[in-house]
C-alpha atoms as a PDB file:
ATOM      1  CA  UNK A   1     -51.243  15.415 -40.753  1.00  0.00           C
ATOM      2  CA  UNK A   2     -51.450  18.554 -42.291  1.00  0.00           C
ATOM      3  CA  UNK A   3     -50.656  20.907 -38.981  1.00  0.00           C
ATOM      4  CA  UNK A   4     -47.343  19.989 -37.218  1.00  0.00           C
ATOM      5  CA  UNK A   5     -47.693  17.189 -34.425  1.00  0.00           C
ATOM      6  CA  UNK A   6     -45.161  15.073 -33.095  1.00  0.00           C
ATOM      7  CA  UNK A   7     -45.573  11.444 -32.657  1.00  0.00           C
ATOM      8  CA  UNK A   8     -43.741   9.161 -30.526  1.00  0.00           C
ATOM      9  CA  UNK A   9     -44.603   5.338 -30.675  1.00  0.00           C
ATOM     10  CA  UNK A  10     -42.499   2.482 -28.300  1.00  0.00           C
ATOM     11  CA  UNK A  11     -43.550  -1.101 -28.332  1.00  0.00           C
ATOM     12  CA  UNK A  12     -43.751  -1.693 -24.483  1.00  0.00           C
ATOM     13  CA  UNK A  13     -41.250  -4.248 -23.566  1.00  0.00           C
ATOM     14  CA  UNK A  14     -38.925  -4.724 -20.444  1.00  0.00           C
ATOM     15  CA  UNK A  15     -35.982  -2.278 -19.808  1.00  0.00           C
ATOM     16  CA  UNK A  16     -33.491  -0.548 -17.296  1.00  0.00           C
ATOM     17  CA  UNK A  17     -36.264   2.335 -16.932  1.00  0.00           C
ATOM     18  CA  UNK A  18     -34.511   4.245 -14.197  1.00  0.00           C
ATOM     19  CA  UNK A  19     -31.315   4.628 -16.272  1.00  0.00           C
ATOM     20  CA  UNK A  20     -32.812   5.655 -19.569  1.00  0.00           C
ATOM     21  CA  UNK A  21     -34.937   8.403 -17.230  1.00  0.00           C
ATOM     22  CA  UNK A  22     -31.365   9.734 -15.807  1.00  0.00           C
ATOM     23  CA  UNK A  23     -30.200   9.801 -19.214  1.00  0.00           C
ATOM     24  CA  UNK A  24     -32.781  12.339 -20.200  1.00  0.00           C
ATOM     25  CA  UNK A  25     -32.434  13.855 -16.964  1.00  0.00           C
ATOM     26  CA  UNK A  26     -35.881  12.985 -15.687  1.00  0.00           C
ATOM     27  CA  UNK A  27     -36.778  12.200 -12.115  1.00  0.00           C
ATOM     28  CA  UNK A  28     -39.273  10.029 -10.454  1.00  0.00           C
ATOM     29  CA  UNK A  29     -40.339   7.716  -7.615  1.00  0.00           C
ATOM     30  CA  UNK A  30     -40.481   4.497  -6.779  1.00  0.00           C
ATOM     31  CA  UNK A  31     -43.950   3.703  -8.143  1.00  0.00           C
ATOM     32  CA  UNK A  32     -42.625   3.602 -11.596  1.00  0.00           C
ATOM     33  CA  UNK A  33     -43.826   0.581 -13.882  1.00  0.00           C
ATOM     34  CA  UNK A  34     -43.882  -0.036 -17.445  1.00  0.00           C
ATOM     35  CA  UNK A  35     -46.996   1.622 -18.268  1.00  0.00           C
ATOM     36  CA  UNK A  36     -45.697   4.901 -16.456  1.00  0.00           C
ATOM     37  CA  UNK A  37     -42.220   5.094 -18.077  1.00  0.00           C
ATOM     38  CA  UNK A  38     -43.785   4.414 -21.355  1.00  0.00           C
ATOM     39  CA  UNK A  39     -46.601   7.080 -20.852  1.00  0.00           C
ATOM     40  CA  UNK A  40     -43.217   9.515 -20.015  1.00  0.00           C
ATOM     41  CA  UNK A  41     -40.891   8.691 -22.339  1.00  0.00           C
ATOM     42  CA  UNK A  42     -43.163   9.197 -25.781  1.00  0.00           C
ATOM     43  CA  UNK A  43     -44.231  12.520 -24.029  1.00  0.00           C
ATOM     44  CA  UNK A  44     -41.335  13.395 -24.343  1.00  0.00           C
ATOM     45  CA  UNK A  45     -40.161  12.423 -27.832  1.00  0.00           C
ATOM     46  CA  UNK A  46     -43.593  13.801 -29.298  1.00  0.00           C
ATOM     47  CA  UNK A  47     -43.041  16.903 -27.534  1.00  0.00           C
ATOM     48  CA  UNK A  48     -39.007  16.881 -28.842  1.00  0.00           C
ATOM     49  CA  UNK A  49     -40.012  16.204 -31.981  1.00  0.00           C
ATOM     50  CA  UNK A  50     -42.167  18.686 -32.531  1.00  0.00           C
ATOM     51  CA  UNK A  51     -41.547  21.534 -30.573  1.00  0.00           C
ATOM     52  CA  UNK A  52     -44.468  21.922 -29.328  1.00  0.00           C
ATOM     53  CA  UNK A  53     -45.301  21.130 -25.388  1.00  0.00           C
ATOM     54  CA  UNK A  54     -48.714  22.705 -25.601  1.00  0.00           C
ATOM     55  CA  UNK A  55     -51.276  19.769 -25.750  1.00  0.00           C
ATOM     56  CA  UNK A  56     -49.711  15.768 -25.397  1.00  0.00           C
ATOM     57  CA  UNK A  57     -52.429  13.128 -26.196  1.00  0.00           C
ATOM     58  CA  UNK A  58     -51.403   9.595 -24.664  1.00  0.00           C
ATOM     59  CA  UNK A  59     -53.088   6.025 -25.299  1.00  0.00           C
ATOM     60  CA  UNK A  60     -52.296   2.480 -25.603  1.00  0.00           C
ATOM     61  CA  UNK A  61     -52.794   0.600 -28.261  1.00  0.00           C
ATOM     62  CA  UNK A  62     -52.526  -3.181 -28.278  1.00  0.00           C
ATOM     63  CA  UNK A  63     -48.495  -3.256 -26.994  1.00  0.00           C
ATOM     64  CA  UNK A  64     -47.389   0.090 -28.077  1.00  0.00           C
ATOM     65  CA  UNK A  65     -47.836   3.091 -26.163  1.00  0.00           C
ATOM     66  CA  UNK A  66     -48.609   6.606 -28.458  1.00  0.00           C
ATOM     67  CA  UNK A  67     -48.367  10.144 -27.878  1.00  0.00           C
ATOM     68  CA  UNK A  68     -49.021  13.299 -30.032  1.00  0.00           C
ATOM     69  CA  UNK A  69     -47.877  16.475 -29.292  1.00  0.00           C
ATOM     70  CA  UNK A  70     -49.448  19.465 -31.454  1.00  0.00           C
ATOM     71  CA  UNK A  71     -51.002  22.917 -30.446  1.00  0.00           C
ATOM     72  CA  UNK A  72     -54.545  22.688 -28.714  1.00  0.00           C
ATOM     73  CA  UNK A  73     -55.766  24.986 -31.171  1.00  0.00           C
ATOM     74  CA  UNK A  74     -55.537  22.714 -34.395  1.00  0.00           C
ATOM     75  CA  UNK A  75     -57.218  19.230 -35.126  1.00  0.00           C
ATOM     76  CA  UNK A  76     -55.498  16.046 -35.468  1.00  0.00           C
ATOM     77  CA  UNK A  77     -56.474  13.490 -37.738  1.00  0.00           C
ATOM     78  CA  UNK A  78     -55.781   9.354 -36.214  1.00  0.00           C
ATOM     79  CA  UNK A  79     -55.207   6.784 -38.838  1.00  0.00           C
ATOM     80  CA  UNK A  80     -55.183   2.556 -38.504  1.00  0.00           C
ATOM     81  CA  UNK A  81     -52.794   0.754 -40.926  1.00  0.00           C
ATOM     82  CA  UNK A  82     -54.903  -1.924 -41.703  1.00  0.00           C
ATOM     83  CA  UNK A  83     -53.262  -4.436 -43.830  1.00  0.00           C
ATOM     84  CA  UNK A  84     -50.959  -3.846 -46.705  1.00  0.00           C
ATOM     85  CA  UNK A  85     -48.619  -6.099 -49.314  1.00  0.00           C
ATOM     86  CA  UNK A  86     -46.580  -3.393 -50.296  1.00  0.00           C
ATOM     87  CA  UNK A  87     -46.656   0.398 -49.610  1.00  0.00           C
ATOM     88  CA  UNK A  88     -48.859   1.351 -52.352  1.00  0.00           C
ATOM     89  CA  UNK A  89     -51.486  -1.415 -51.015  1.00  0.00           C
ATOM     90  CA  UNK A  90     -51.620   0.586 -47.667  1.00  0.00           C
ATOM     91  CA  UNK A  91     -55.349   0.400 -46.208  1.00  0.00           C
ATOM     92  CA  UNK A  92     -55.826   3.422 -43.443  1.00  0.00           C
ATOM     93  CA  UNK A  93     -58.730   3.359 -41.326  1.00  0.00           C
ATOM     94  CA  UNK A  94     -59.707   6.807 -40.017  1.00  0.00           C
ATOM     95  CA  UNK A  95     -59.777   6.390 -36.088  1.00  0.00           C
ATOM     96  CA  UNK A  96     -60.406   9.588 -34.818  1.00  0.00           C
ATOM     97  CA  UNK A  97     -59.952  13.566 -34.531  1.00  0.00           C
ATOM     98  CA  UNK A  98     -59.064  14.639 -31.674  1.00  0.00           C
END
């Protein structure tokens, strides 16, 4: 995008969830399940990455759980990769601005 965001993207698969939250010195309780950690943990990178903690968008898509972090004043601009052979073949499909 053209205005800084930060993007975190994990393929949700089974892990040791409570010791990669200590690691990064999060807490929580005992209702934690996949879709929670996942939802917390690409907060966080987006939000790392960019700098910026003042909006967080989160969503699932197919396996993979997304989030953006960018300032609430600015639009963001969601792209599909479609299909592609090689990277000059890439087909984006425009999903949303948010």
């Amino acid at each position: 995008d053209k205005n800084k965001v930060g993007i975190d993207v994990e393929y949700k698969k089974n892990r040791d969830f409570q010791k990669i939250l200590n690691y990064m010195n999060l807490k929580y309780d005992n209702s934690l399940n996949k879709d929670k950690f996942y939802k917390i943990w690409t907060v966080y990178e987006a939000e790392y990455k960019s700098g910026i903690k003042d909006k967080t968008l989160s969503f699932d898509y197919k396996n993979f759980t997304c989030s953006l972090s960018f300032k609430s004043n600015e639009q963001v601009n969601l792209y599909e990769v479609n299909d592609f052979e090689e990277k000059s073949d890439i087909i984006l499909n425009k999903l949303d601005n948010i």
